[in-house]
Protein backbone atom coordinates (compact mmCIF):
# COMPACT_ATOMS: atom_id res chain seq x y z
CA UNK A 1 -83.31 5.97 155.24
CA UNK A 2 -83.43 2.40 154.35
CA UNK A 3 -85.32 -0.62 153.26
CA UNK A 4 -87.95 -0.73 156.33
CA UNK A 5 -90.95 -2.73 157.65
CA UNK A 6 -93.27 -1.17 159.39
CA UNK A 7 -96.20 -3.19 161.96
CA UNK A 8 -98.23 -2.73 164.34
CA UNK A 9 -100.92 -5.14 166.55
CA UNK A 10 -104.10 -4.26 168.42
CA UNK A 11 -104.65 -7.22 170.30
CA UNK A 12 -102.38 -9.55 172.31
CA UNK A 13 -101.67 -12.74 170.99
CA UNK A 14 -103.46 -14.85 173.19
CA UNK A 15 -101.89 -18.59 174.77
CA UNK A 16 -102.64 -20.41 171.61
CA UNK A 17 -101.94 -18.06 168.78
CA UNK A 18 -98.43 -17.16 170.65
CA UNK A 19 -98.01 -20.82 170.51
CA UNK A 20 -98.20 -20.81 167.03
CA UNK A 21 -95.75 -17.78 166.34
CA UNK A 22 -93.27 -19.10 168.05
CA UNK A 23 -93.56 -22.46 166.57
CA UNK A 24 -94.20 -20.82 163.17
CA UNK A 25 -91.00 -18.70 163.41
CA UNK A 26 -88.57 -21.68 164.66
CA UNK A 27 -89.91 -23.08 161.51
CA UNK A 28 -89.07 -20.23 159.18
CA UNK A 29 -85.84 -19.83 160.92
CA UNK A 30 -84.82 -23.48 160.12
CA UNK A 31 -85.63 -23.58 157.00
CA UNK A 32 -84.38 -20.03 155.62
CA UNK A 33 -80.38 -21.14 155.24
CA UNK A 34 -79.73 -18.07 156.74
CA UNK A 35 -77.74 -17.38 159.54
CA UNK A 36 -79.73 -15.70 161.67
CA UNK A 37 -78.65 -13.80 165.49
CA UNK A 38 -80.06 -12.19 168.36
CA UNK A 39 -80.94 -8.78 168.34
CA UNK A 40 -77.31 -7.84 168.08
CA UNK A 41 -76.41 -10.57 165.29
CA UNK A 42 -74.73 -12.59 167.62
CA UNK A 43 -75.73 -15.94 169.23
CA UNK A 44 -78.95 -17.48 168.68
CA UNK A 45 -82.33 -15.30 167.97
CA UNK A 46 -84.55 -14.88 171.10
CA UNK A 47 -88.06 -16.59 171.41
CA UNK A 48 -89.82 -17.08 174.25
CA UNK A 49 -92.88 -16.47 175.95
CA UNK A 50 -92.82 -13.05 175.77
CA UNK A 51 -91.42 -11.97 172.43
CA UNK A 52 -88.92 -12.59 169.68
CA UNK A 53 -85.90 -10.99 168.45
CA UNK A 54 -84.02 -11.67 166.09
CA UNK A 55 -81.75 -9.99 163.31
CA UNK A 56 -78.97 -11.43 160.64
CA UNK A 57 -76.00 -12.35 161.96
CA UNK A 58 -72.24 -10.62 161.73
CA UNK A 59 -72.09 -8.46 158.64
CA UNK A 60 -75.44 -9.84 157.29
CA UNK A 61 -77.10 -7.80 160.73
CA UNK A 62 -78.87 -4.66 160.21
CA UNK A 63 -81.70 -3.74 162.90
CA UNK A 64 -82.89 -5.90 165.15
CA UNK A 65 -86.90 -7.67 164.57
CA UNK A 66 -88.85 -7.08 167.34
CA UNK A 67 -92.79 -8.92 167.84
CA UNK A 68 -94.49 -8.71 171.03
CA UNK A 69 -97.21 -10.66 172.70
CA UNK A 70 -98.09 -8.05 173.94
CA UNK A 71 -100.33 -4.92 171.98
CA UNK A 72 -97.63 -3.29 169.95
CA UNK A 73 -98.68 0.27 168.67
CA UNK A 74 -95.83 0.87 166.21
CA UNK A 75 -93.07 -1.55 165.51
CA UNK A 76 -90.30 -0.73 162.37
CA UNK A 77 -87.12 -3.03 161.40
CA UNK A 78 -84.68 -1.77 158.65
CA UNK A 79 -83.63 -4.96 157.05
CA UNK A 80 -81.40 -2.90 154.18
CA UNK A 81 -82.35 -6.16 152.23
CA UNK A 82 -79.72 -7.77 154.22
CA UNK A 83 -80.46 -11.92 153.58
CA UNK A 84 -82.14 -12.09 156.86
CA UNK A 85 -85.16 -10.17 155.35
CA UNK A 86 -86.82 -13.11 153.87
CA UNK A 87 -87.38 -13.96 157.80
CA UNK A 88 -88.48 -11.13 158.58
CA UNK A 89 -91.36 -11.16 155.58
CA UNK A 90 -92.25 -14.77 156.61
CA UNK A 91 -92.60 -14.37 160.36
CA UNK A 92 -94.82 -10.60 159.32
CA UNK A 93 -96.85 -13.09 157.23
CA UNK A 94 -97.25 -15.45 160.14
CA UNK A 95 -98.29 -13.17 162.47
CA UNK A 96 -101.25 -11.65 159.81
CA UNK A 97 -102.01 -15.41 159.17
CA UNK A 98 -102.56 -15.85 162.90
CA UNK A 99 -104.10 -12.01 164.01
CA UNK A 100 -106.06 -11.27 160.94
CA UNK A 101 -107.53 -7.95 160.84
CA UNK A 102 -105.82 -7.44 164.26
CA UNK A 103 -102.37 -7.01 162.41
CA UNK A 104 -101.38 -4.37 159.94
CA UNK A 105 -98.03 -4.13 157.94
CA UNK A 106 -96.44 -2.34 155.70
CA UNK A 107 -93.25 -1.91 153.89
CA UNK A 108 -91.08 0.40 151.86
CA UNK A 109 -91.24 -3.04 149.14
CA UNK A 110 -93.91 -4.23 147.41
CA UNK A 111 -95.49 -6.96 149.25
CA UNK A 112 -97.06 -8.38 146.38
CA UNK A 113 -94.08 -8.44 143.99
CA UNK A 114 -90.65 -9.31 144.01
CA UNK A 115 -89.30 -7.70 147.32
CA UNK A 116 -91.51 -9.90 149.15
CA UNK A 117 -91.03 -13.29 146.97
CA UNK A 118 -88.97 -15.03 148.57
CA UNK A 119 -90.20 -14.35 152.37
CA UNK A 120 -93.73 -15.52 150.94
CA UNK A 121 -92.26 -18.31 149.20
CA UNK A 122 -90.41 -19.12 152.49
CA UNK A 123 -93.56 -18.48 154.62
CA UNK A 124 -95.92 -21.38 152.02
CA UNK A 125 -93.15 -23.69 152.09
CA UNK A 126 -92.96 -23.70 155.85
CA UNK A 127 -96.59 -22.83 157.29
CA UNK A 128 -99.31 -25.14 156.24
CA UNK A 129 -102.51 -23.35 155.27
């Protein structure tokens, strides 16, 4: 058991909106002030055509955050509310932003209230509606 998000897509992304994630989640990542790694927690987090992964980094790393641009039926990252979950909340915002209807998530926190303030507060700051 642990603190989890839970997503899942039913479309790709498509050139442009893919585009846009990645953009979007260099963004987040910049302006988070957290450390964030690979999948592992080591080196540098992983974007590229093709998908991004990323986790905390060191001690701060949990599970690693996995999006596709490809269809992804069921997706889950266990963040244990390790610091690195506010980028996980923004970039989950970012992709419903961009997919719409096409993207559900859900969470073991409330993603109205206060588990998810500061990843939505990240997300506003950082994506331009």
């Amino acid at each position: 058991m642990g603190y989890t998000h839970y997503w899942k897509t039913k479309r790709a992304f498509t050139e442009q909106e893919w585009a846009e994630m990645t953009k979007g989640t260099k963004k987040i990542i910049k302006n988070s002030n957290v450390p964030i790694g690979d999948g592992m927690g080591e080196g540098q987090p992983i974007i590229t055509n093709k998908a991004i992964v990323l986790n905390g980094k060191g001690e701060n790393a949990h599970e690693s955050f996995y999006v596709s641009k490809k269809p992804i039926d069921f997706e889950f990252c266990k963040t244990a509310l390790k610091p690195y979950d506010v980028v996980v909340c923004a970039c989950l915002l970012l992709m419903q932003k961009i997919l719409g209807n096409d993207a559900e998530i859900h969470s073991d926190g409330n993603m109205e209230g206060k588990d998810w303030a500061k990843g939505r507060e990240l997300f506003e700051k950082v994506i331009k509606h």
